[in-house]
Protein backbone atom coordinates (compact mmCIF):
# COMPACT_ATOMS: atom_id res chain seq x y z
CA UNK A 1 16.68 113.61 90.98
CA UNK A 2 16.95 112.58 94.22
CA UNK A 3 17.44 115.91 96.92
CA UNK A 4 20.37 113.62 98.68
CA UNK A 5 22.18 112.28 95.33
CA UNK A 6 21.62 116.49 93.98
CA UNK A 7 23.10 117.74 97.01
CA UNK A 8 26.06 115.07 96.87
CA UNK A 9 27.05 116.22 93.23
CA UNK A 10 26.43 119.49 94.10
CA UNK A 11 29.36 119.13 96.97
CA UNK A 12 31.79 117.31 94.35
CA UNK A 13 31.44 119.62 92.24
CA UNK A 14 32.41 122.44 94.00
CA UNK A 15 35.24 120.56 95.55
CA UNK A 16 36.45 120.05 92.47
CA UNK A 17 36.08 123.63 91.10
CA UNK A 18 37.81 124.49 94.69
CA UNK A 19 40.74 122.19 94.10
CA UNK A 20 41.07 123.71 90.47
CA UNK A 21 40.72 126.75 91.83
CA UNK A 22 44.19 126.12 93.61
CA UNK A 23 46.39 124.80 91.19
CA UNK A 24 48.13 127.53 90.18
CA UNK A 25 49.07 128.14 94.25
CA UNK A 26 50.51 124.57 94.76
CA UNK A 27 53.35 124.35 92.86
CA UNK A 28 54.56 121.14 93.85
CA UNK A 29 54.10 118.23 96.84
CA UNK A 30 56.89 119.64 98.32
CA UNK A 31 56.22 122.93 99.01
CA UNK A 32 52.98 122.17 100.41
CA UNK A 33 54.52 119.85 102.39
CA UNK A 34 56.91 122.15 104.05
CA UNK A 35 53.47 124.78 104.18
CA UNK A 36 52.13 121.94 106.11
CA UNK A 37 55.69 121.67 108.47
CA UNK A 38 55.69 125.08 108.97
CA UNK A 39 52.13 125.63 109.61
CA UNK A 40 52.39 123.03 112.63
CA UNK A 41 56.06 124.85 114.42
CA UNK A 42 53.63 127.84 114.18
CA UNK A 43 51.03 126.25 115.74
CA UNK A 44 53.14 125.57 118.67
CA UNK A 45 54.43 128.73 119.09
CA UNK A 46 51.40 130.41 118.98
CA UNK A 47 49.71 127.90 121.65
CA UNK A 48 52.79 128.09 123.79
CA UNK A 49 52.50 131.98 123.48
CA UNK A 50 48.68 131.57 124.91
CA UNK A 51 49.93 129.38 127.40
CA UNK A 52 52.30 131.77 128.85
CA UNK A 53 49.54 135.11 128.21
CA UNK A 54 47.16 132.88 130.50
CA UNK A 55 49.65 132.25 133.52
CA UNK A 56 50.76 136.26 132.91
CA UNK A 57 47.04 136.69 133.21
CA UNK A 58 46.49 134.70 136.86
CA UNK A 59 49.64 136.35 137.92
CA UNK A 60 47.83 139.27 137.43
CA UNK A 61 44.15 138.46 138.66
CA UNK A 62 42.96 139.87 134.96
CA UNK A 63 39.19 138.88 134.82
CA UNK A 64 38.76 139.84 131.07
CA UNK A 65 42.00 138.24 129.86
CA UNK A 66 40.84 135.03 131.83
CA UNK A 67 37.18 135.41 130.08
CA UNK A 68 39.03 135.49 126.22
CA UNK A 69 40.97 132.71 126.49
CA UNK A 70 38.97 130.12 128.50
CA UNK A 71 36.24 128.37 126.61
CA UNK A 72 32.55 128.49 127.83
CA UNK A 73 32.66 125.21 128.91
CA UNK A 74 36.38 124.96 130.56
CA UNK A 75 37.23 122.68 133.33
CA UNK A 76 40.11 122.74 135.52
CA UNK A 77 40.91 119.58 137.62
CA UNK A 78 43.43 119.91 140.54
CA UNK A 79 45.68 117.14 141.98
CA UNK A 80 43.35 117.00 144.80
CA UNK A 81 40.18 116.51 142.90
CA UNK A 82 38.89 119.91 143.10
CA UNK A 83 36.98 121.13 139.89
CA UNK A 84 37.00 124.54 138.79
CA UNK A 85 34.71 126.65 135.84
CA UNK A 86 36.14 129.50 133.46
CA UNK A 87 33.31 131.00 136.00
CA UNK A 88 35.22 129.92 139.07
CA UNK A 89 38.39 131.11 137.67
CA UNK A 90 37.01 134.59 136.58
CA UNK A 91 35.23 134.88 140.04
CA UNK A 92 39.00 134.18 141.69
CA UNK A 93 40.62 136.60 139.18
CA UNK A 94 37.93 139.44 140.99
CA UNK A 95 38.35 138.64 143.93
CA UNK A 96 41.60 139.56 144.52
CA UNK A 97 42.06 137.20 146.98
CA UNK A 98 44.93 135.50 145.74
CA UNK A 99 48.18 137.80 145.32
CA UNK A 100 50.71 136.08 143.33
CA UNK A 101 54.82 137.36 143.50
CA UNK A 102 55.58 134.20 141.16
CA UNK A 103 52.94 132.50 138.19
CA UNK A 104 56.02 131.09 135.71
CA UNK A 105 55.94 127.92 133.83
CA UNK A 106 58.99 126.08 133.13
CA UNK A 107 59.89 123.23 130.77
CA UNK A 108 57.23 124.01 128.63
CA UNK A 109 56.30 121.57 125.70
CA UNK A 110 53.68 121.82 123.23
CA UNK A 111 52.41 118.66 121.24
CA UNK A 112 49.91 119.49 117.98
CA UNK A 113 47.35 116.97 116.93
CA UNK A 114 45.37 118.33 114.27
CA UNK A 115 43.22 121.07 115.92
CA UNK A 116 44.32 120.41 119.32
CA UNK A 117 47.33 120.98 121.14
CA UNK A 118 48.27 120.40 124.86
CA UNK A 119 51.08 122.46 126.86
CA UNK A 120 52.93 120.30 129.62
CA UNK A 121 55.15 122.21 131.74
CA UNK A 122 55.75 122.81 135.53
CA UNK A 123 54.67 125.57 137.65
CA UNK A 124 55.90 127.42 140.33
CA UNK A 125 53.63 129.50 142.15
CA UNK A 126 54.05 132.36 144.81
CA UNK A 127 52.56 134.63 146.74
CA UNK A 128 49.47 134.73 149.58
CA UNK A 129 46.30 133.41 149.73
CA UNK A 130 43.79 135.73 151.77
CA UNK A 131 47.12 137.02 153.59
CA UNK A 132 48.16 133.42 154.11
CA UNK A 133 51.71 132.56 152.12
CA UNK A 134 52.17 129.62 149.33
CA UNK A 135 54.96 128.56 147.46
CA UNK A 136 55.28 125.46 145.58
CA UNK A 137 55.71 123.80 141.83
CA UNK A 138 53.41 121.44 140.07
CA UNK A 139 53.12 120.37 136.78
CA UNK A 140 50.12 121.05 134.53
CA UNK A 141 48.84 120.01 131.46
CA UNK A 142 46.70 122.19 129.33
CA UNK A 143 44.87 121.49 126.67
CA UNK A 144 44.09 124.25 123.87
CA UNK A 145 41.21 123.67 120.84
CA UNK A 146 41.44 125.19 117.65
CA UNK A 147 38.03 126.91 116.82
CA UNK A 148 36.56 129.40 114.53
CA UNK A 149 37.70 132.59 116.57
CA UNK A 150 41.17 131.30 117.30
CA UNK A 151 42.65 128.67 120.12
CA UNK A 152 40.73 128.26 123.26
CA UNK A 153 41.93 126.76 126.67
CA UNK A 154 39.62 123.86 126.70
CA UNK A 155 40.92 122.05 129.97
CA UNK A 156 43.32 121.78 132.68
CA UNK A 157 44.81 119.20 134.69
CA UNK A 158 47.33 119.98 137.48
CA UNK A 159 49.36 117.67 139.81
CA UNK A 160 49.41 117.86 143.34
CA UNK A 161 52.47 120.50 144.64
CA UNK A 162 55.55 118.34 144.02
CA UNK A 163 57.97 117.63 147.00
CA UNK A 164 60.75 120.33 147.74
CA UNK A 165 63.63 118.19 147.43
CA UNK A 166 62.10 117.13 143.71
CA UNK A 167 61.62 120.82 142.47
């Protein structure tokens, strides 16, 4: 037989002994749609959790919390163009430069497609900048990937600060 037609079967066969397999644990379309409902409202709360662990974590200037949640290949992308690496990012968490009295997100939402999910909410920021004082809101959108060792912060847009009469 043919190695490509042997593997094929081999694949449908244990799909089907797979989907067998769970027949006793699906007890009706139903159910498994409401698994399916649920599964999703978790999703969001979980991402949304991360969402708000990661700003906790700038606020903080925590390197290692940065490094676990940021994916290798993260990109941030201000409202002024500037780019920034989960390198960059730890590097600014050590640095210590920054020294933030406020990091809180506001009007948070969280849309799920599949394995990816993106958190849209605004920011207001605090604090100094090598002694030098900032305060403004933006808004942000993050975007979270599901992967085999959990969600990872994939990439980040923010806007530029918004006017103070608009915040």
């Amino acid at each position: 037989m043919n190695p490509l037609a042997l593997w094929l079967k081999f694949g449908v066969v244990t799909m089907v002994a797979l989907f067998v397999g769970m027949e006793d644990r699906v007890t009706d379309p139903v159910s498994f749609c409401s698994h399916m409902k649920a599964s999703a409202a978790d999703d969001r709360g979980l991402v949304a959790s991360l969402d708000t662990q990661y700003q906790a974590a700038v606020k903080k200037n925590d390197a290692a919390a940065t490094d676990r949640m940021l994916a290798d290949d993260f990109v941030l992308v201000t409202g002024s163009g500037k780019t920034y690496t989960k390198a960059d990012l730890i590097g600014e968490a050590r640095s210590g430069r920054m020294v933030y009295e406020h990091q809180e997100a506001s009007a948070q939402t969280v849309r799920i497609w599949g394995d990816a999910a993106v958190v849209t909410a605004k920011l207001w920021e605090k604090g100094t900048e090598n002694g030098k004082p900032f305060d403004y809101t933006l808004w942000f959108s993050d975007t979270y990937v599901r992967t085999a060792t959990g969600w990872r912060y994939v990439f980040g847009q923010s806007s530029l600060p918004l006017p103070k009469a608009s915040q």
